[in-house]
C-alpha atoms as a PDB file:
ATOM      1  CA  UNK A   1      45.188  38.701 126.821  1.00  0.00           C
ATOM      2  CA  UNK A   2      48.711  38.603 128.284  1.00  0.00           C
ATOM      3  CA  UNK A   3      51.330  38.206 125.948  1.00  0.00           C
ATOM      4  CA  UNK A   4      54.635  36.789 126.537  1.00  0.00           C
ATOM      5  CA  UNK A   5      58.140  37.760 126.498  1.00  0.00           C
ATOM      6  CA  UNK A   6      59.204  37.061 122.631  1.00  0.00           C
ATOM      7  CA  UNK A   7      60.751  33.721 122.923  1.00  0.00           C
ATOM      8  CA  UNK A   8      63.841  33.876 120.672  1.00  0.00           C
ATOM      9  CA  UNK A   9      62.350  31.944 117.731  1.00  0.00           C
ATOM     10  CA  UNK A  10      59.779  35.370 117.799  1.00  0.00           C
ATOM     11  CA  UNK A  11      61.598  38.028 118.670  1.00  0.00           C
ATOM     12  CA  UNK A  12      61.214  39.802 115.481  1.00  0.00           C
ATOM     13  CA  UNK A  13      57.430  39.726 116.127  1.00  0.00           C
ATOM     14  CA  UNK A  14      55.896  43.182 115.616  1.00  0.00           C
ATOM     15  CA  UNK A  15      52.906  44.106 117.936  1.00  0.00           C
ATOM     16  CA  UNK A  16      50.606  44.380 114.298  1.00  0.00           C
ATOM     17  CA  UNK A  17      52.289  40.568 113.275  1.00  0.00           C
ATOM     18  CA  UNK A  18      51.268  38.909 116.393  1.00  0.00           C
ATOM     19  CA  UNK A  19      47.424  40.830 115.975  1.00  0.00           C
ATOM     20  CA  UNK A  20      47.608  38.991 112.641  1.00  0.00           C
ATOM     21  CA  UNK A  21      49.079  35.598 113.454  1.00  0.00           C
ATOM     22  CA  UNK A  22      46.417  35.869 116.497  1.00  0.00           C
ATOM     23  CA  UNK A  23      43.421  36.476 114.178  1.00  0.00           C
ATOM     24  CA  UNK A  24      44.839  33.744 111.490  1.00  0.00           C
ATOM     25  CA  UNK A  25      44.813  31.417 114.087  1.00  0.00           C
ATOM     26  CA  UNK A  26      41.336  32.018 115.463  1.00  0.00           C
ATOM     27  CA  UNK A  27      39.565  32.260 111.661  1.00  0.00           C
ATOM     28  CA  UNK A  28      40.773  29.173 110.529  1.00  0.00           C
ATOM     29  CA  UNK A  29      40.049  27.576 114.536  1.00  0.00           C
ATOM     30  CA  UNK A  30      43.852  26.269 115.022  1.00  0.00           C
ATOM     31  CA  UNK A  31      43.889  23.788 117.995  1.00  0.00           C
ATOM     32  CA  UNK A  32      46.901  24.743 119.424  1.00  0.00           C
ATOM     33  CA  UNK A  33      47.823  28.914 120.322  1.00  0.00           C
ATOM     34  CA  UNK A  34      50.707  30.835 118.963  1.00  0.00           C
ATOM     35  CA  UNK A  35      53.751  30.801 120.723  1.00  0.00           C
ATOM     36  CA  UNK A  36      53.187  34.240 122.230  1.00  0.00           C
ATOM     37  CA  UNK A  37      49.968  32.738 123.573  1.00  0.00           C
ATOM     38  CA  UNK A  38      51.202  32.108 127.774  1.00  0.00           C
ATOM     39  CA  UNK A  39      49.949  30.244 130.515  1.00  0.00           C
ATOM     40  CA  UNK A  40      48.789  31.546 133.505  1.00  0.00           C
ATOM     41  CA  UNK A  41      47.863  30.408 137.146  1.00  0.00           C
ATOM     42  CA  UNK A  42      44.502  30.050 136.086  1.00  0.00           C
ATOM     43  CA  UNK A  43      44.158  28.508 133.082  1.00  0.00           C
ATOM     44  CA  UNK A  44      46.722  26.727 130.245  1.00  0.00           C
ATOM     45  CA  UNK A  45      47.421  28.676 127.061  1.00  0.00           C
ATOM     46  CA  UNK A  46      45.414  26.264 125.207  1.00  0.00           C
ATOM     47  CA  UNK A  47      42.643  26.721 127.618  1.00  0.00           C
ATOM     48  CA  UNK A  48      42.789  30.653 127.108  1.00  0.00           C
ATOM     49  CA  UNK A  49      43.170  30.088 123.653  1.00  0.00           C
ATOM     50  CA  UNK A  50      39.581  28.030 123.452  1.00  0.00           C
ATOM     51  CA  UNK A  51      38.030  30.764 125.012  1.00  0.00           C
ATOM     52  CA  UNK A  52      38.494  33.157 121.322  1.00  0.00           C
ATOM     53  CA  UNK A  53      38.017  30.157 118.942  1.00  0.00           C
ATOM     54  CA  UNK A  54      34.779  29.005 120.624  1.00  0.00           C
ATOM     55  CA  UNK A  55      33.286  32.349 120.742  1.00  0.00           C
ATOM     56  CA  UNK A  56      34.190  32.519 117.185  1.00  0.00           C
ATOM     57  CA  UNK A  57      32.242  29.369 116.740  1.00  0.00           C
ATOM     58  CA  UNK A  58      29.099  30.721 118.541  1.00  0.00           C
ATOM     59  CA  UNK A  59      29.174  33.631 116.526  1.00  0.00           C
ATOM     60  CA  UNK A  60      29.129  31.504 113.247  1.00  0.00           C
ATOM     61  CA  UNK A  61      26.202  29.353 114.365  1.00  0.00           C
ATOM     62  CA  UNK A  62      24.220  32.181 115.551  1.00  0.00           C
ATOM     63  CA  UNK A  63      24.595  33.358 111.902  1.00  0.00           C
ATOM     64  CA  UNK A  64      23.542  30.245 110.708  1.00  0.00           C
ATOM     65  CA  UNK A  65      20.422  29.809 112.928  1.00  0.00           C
ATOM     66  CA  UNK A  66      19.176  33.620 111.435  1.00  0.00           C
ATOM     67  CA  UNK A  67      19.487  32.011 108.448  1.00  0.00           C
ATOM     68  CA  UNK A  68      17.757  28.986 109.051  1.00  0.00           C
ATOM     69  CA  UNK A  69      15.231  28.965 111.862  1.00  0.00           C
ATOM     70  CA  UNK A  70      13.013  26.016 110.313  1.00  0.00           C
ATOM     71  CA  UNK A  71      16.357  23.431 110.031  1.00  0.00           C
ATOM     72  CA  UNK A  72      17.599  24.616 113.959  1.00  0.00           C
ATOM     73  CA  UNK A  73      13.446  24.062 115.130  1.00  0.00           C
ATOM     74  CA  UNK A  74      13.575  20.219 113.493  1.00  0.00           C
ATOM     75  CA  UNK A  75      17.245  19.640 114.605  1.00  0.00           C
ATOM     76  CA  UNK A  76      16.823  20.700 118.044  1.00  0.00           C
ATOM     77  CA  UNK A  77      19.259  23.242 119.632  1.00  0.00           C
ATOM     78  CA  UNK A  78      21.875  20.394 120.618  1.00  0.00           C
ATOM     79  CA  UNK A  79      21.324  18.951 117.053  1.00  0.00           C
ATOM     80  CA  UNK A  80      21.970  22.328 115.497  1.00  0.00           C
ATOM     81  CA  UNK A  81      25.099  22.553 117.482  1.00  0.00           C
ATOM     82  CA  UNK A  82      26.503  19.671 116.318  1.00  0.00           C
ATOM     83  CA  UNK A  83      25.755  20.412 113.061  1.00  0.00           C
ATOM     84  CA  UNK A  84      27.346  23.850 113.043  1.00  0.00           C
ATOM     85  CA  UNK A  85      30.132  23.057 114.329  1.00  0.00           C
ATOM     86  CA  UNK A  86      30.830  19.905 111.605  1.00  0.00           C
ATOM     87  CA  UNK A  87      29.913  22.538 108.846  1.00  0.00           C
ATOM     88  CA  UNK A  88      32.192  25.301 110.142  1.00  0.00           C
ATOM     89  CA  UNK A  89      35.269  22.314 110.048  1.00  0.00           C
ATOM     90  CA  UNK A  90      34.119  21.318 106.357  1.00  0.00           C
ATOM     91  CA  UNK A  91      33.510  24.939 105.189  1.00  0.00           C
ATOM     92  CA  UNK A  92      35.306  27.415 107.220  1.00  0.00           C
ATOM     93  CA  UNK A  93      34.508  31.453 106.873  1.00  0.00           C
ATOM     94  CA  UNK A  94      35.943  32.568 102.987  1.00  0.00           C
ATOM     95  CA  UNK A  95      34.026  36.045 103.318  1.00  0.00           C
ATOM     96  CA  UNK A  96      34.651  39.044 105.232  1.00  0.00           C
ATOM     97  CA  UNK A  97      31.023  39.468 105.281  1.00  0.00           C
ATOM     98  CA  UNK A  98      29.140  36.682 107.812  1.00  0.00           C
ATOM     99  CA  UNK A  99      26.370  37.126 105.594  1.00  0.00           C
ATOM    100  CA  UNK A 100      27.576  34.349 103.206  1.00  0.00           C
ATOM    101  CA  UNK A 101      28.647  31.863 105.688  1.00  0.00           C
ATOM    102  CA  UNK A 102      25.676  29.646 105.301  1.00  0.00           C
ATOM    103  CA  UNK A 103      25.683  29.708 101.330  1.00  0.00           C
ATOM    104  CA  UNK A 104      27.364  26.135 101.363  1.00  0.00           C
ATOM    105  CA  UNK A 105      25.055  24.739 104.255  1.00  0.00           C
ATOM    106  CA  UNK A 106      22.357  22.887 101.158  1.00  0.00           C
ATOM    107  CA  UNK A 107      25.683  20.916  99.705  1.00  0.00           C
ATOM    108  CA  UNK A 108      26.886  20.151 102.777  1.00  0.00           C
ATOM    109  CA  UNK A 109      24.026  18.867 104.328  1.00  0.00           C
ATOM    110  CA  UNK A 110      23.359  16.702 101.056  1.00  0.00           C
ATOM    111  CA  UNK A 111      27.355  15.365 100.878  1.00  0.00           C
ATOM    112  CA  UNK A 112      28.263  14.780 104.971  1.00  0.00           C
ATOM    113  CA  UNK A 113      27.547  11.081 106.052  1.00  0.00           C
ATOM    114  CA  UNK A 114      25.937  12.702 108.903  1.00  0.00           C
ATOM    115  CA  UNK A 115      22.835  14.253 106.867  1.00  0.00           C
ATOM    116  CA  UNK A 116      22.892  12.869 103.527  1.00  0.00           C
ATOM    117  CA  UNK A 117      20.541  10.204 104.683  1.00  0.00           C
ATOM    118  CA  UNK A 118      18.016  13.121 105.266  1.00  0.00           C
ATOM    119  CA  UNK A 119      17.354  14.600 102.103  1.00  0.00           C
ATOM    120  CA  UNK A 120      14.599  16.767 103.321  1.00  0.00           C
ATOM    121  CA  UNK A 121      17.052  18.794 105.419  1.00  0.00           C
ATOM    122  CA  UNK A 122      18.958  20.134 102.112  1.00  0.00           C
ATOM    123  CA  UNK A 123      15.661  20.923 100.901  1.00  0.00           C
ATOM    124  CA  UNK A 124      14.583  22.826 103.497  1.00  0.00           C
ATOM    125  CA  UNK A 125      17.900  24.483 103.870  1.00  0.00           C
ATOM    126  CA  UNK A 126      17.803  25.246 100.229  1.00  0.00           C
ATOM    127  CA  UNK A 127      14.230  26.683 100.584  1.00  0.00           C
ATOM    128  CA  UNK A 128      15.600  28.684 103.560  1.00  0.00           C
ATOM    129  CA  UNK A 129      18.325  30.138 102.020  1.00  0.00           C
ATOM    130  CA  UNK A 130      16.519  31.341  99.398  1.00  0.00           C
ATOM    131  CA  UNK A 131      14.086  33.040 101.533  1.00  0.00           C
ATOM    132  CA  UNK A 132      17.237  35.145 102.662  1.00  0.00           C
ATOM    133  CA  UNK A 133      18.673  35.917  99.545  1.00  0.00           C
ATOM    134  CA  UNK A 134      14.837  37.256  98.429  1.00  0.00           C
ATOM    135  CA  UNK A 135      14.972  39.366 101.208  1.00  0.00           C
ATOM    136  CA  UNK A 136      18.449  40.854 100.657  1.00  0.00           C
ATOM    137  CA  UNK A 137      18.016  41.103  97.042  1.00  0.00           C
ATOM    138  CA  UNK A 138      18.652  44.752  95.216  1.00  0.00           C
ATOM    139  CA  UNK A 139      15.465  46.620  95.158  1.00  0.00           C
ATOM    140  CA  UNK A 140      14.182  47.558  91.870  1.00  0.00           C
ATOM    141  CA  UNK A 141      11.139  49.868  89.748  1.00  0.00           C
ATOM    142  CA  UNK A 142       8.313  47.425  88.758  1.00  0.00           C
ATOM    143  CA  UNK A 143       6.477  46.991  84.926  1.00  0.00           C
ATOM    144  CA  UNK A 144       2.649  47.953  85.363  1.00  0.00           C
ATOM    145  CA  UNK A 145      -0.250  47.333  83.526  1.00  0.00           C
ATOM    146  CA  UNK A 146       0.067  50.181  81.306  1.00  0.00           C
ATOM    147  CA  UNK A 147       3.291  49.600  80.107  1.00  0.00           C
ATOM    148  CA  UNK A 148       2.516  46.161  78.406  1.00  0.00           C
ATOM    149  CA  UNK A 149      -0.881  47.115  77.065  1.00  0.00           C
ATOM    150  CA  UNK A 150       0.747  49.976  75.083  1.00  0.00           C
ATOM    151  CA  UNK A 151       3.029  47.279  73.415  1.00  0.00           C
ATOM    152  CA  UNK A 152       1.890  47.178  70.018  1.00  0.00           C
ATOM    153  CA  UNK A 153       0.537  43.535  69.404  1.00  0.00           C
ATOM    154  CA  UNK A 154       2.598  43.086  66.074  1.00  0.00           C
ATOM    155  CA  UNK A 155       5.677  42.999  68.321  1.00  0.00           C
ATOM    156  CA  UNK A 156       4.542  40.760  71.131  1.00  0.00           C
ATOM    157  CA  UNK A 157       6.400  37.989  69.305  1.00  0.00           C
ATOM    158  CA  UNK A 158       9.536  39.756  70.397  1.00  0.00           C
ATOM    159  CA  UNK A 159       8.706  40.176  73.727  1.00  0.00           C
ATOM    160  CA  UNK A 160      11.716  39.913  76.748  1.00  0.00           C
ATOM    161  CA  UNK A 161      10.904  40.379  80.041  1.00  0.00           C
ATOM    162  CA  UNK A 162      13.346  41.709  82.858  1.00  0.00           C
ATOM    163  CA  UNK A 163      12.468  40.353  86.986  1.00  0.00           C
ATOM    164  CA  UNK A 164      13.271  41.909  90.141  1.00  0.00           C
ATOM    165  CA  UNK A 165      15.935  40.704  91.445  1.00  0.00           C
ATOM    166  CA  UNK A 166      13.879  39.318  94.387  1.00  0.00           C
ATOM    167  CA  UNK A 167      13.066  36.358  92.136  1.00  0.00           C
ATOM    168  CA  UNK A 168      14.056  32.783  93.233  1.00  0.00           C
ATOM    169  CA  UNK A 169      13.227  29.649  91.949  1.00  0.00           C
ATOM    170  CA  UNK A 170      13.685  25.927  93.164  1.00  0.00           C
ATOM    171  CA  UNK A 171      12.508  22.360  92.698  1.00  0.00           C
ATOM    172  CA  UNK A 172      11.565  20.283  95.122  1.00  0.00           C
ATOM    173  CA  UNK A 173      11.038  16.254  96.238  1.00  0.00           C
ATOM    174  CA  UNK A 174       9.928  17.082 100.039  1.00  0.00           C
ATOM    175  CA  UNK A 175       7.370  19.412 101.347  1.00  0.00           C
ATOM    176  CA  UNK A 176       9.995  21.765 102.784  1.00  0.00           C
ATOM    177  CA  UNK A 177       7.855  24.687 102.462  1.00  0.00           C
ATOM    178  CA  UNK A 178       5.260  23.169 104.267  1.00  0.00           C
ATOM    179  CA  UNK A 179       7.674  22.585 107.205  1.00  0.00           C
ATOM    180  CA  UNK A 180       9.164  25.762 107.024  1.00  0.00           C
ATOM    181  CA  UNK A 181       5.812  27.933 107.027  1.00  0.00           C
ATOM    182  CA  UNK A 182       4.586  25.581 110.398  1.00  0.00           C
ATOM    183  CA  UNK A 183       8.457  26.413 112.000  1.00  0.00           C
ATOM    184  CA  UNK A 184       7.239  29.899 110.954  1.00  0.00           C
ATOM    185  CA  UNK A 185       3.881  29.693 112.532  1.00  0.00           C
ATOM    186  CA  UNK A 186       5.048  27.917 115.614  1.00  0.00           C
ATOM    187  CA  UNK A 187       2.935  24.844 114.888  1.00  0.00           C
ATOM    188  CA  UNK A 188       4.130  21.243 115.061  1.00  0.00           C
ATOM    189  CA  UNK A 189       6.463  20.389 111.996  1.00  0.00           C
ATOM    190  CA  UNK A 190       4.784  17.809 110.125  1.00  0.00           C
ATOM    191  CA  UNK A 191       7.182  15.099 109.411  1.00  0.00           C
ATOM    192  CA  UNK A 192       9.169  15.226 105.594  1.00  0.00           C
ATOM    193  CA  UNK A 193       7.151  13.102 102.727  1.00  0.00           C
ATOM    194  CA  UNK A 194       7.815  13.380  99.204  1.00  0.00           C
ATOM    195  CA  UNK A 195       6.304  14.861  96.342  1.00  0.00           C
ATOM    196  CA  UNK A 196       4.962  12.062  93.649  1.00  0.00           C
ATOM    197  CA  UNK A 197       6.841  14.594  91.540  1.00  0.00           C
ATOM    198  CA  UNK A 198       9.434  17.488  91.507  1.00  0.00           C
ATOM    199  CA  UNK A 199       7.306  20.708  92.216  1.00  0.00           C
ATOM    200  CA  UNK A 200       8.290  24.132  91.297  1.00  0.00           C
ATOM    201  CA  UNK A 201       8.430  26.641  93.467  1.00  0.00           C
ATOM    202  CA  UNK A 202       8.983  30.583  93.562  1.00  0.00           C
ATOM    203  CA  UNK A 203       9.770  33.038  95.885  1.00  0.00           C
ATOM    204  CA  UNK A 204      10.315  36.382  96.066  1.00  0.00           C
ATOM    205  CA  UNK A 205       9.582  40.037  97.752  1.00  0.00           C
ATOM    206  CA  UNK A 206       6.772  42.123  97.557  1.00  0.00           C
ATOM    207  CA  UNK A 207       6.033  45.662  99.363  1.00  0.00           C
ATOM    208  CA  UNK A 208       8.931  44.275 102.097  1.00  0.00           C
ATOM    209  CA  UNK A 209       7.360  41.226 102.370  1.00  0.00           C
ATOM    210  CA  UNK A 210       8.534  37.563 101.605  1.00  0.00           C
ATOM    211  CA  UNK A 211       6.116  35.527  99.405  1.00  0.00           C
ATOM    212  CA  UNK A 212       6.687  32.230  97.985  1.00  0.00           C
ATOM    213  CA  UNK A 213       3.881  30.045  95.998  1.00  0.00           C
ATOM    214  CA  UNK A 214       4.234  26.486  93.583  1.00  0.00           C
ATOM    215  CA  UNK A 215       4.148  26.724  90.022  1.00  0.00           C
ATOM    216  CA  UNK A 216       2.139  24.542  87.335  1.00  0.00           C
ATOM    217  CA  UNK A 217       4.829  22.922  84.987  1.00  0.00           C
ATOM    218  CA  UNK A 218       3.289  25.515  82.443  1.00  0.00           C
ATOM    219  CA  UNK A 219       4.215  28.168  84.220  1.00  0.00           C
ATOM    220  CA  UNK A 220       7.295  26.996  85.418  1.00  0.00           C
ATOM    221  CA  UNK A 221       8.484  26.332  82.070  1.00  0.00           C
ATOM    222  CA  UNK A 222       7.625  29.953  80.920  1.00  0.00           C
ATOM    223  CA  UNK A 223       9.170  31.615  83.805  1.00  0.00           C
ATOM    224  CA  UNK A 224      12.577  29.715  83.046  1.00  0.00           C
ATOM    225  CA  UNK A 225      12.477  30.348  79.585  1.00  0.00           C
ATOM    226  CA  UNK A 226      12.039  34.359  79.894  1.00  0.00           C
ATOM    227  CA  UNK A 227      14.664  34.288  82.555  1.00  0.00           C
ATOM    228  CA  UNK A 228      16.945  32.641  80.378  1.00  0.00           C
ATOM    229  CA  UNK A 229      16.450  35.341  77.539  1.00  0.00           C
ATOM    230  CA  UNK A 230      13.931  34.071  75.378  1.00  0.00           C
ATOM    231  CA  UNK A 231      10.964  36.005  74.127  1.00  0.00           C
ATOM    232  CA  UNK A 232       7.178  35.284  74.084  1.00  0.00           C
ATOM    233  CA  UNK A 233       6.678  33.792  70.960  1.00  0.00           C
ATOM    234  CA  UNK A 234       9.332  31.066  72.132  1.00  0.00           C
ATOM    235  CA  UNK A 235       7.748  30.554  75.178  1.00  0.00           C
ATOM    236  CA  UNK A 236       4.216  30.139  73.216  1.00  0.00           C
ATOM    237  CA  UNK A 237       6.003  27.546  71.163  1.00  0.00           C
ATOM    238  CA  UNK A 238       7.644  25.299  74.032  1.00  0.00           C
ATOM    239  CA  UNK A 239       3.435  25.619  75.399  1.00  0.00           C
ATOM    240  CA  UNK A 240       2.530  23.674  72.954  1.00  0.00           C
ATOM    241  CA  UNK A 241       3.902  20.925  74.778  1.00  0.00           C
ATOM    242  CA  UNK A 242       0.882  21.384  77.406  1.00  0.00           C
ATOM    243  CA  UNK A 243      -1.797  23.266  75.782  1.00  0.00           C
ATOM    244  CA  UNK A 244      -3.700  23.446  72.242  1.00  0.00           C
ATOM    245  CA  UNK A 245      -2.770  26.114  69.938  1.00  0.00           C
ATOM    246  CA  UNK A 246      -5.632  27.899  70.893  1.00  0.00           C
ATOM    247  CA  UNK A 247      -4.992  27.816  74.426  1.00  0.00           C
ATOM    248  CA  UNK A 248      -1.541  29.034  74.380  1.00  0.00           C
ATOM    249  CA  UNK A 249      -1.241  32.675  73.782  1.00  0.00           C
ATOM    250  CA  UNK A 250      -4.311  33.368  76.697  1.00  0.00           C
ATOM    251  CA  UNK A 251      -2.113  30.599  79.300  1.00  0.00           C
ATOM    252  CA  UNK A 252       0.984  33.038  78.371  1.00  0.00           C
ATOM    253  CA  UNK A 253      -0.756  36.209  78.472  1.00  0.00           C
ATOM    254  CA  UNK A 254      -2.481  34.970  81.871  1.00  0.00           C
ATOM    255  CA  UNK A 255       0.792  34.463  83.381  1.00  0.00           C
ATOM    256  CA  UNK A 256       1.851  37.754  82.569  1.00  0.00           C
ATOM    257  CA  UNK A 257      -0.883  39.200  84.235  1.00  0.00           C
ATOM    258  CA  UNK A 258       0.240  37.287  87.264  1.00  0.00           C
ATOM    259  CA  UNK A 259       2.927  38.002  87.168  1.00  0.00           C
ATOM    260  CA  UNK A 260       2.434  42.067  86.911  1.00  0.00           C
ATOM    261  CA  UNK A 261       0.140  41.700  89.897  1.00  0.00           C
ATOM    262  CA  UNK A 262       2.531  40.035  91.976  1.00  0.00           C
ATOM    263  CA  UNK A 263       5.480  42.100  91.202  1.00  0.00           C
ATOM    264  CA  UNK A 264       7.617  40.116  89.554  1.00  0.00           C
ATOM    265  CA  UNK A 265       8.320  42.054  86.579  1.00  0.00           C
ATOM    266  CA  UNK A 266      10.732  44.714  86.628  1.00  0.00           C
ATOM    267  CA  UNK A 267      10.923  45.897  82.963  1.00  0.00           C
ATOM    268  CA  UNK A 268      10.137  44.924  79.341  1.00  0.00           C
ATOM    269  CA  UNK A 269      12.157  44.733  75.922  1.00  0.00           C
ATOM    270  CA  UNK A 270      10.618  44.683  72.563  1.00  0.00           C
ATOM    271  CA  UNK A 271      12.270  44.737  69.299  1.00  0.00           C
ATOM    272  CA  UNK A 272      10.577  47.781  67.091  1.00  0.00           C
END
C-alpha cells in the first residue's frame, strides 16, 4: 500500500507506529482509514482501505464455518454471511489465537433479535462447539479395568474419579445432534422439534475420534456429581432418587464399566 507524505498533524509517525495504527484499525474494522491511508487514480482511500478490513472479515467467517459446518449447511452460505458478519460487529476478535473466535457464537445467536427467535440454532451451535473443543482437548493416560478391580471394596465408598479432558457435557430442548450428524452425513437436515424434555448429552474423543451419545437422567446425574468432586458412595445416595436400594450400587458400578470402555476415565482417587 502507498503511503503518504506525513501530513503535519503525523509527522512524528514512525514507520513501526503507522504498522500499528494500520493493524488497530483493521482488527477492530474502523470505517474510515488512517490519515496516512491516500487516494489514488484508481480507487479512494476508503475504497483501498475496504479491501484489508473485508479480507479480515472473510478470514473470520471462514474460521467460523470450520467450526460450525452444520449451522453454515441450515443457514445457507448467504445466510451464514450475514450472520458472520453481525457476530464479528457484536463480538469482535479478543484473542491472538483465531481459534477462540467462535466461543461467543451460542450467546449470541440466543441474545441478537436476528436469531433469538430460533432457539435450535444456539443449540446446535452449542453442540458444535463442543465437538471442537473435544477434539482440541489435552490428551491424557486412560484408567483400565485392572486398576479399579484392585480397589479394595472397603474403600469404594471413597471413590473419586478423574476424566479426560475430552469430556463435554450439554443439555438440550432441540434435536441438534440429530441435525448435526445428517449435515455430517450429507443427508437432508430434518427440520428442529423439541425434546418433551431436556436430554443429556456427552461427547468426547476416543482413539482420535469424536463420539457423542445421550445420557439416562441416572447417568447423567452420576457423571455430574463425580465431575464435581464427589465420591461413589454420594453418587449411590443421590440414586436413590431413581432406583431401589438394591439396584443402586450395580446401576453405579454399570456406569463405571461404561465408562472404562469408552474412555472416559482418566484416573482414580481413593482414600486408604
Amino acid at each position: 500500500m502507498t503511503l503518504s507524505k506525513p501530513k503535519p498533524s503525523s509527522s512524528t509517525l514512525t514507520l513501526r507506529d503507522m504498522q500499528q495504527a494500520f493493524q488497530s484499525a483493521v482488527l477492530h474494522l474502523q470505517e474510515t482509514p488512517p490519515d496516512f491511508v491516500v487516494d489514488t487514480a484508481q480507487a479512494s482511500s476508503a475504497e483501498r482501505f475496504k479491501v484489508y478490513t473485508e479480507a479480515y472479515r472473510l478470514r473470520l467467517i471462514e474460521a467460523l464455518s470450520a467450526d460450525y459446518p452444520a449451522l453454515k449447511d441450515w443457514l445457507g452460505d448467504e445466510g451464514f454471511d450475514t450472520m458472520g458478519r453481525a457476530y464479528i460487529d457484536a463480538s469482535p476478535s479478543d484473542q491472538f489465537s483465531i481459534r477462540w473466535f467462535g466461543r461467543h457464537l451460542p450467546r449470541f445467536l440466543a441474545e441478537s433479535p436476528l436469531y433469538a427467535g430460533q432457539p435450535g440454532l444456539k443449540e446446535l451451535a452449542i453442540f458444535e462447539w463442543a465437538l471442537s473443543e473435544a477434539f482440541d482437548a489435552p490428551e491424557s493416560t486412560l484408567t483400565d479395568y485392572k486398576q479399579l478391580a484392585a480397589i479394595d471394596p472397603a474403600h469404594w465408598p471413597s471413590l473419586k474419579l478423574r476424566f479426560h479432558p475430552s469430556l463435554r457435557r450439554s443439555d438440550l430442548n432441540y434435536n441438534a445432534p440429530q441435525v448435526w450428524q445428517a449435515s455430517n452425513q450429507q443427508e437432508p437436515l430434518p427440520a428442529f422439534t423439541t425434546n418433551p424434555e431436556s436430554q443429556a448429552w456427552i461427547i468426547w474423543r476416543h482413539e482420535l475420534k469424536l463420539l457423542f451419545r445421550s445420557l439416562s437422567a441416572q447417568e447423567a446425574f452420576s457423571l455430574d456429581a463425580f465431575m464435581q468432586g464427589q465420591c461413589f458412595a454420594e453418587i449411590c445416595t443421590g440414586l436413590c432418587e431413581w432406583l431401589d436400594e438394591e439396584q443402586v450400587v450395580m446401576n453405579a458400578a454399570g456406569f463405571l464399566q461404561a465408562w472404562l470402555r469408552d474412555g472416559w476415565i482418566a484416573d482414580v482417587e481413593v482414600n486408604y
